[in-house]
Protein backbone atom coordinates (compact mmCIF):
# COMPACT_ATOMS: atom_id res chain seq x y z
CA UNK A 1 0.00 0.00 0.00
CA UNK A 2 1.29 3.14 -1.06
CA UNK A 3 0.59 6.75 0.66
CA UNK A 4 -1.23 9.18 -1.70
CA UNK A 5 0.84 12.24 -1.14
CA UNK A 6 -1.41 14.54 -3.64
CA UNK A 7 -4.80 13.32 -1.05
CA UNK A 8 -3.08 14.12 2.06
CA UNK A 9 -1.33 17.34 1.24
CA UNK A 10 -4.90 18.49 0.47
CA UNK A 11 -6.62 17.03 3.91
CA UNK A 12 -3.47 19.38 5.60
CA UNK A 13 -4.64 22.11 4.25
CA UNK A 14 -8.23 21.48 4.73
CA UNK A 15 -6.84 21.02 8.47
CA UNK A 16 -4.78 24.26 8.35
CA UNK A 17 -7.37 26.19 7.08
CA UNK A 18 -10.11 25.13 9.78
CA UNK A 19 -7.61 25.85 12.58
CA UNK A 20 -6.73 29.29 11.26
CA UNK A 21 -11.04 29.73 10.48
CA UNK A 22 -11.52 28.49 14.10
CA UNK A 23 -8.76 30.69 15.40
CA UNK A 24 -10.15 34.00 13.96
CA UNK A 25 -13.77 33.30 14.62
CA UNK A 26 -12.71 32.55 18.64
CA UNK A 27 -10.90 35.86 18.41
CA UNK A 28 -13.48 38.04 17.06
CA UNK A 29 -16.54 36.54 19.19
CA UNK A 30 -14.43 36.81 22.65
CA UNK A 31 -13.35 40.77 21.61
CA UNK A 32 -17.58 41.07 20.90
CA UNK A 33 -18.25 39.41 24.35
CA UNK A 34 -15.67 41.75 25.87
CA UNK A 35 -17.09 44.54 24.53
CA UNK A 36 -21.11 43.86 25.48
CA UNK A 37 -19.85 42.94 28.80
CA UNK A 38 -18.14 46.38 29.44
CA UNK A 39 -21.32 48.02 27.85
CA UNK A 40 -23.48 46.12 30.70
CA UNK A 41 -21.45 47.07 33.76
CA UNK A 42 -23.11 50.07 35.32
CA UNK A 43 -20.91 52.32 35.55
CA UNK A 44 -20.80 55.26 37.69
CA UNK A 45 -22.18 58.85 36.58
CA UNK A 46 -19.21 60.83 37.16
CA UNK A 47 -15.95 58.90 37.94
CA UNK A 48 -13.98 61.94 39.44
CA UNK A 49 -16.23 62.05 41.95
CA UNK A 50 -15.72 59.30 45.10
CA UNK A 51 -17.48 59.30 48.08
């Protein structure tokens, strides 16, 4: 039995390509979840101000 190189250079970059579309996707929805979290947090009227 003899290994197909041309089939499983194309399955690595099938791989490579998912990892770097995973990668990005993770990136992008945790800097969104950041950003809605910070929007939520009540945050004092005037910040100079302590009491």
């Amino acid at each position: 039995m003899e290994i197909n190189w041309k089939i499983l250079a194309l399955v690595a970059i099938v791989i490579v390509a998912l990892f770097y579309f995973i990668l990005t996707r993770n990136k992008k929805d945790r800097k969104e979840l950041e950003e809605e979290l910070n929007e939520d947090y009540p945050h004092p009227k005037d910040e100079g101000e302590k009491v």
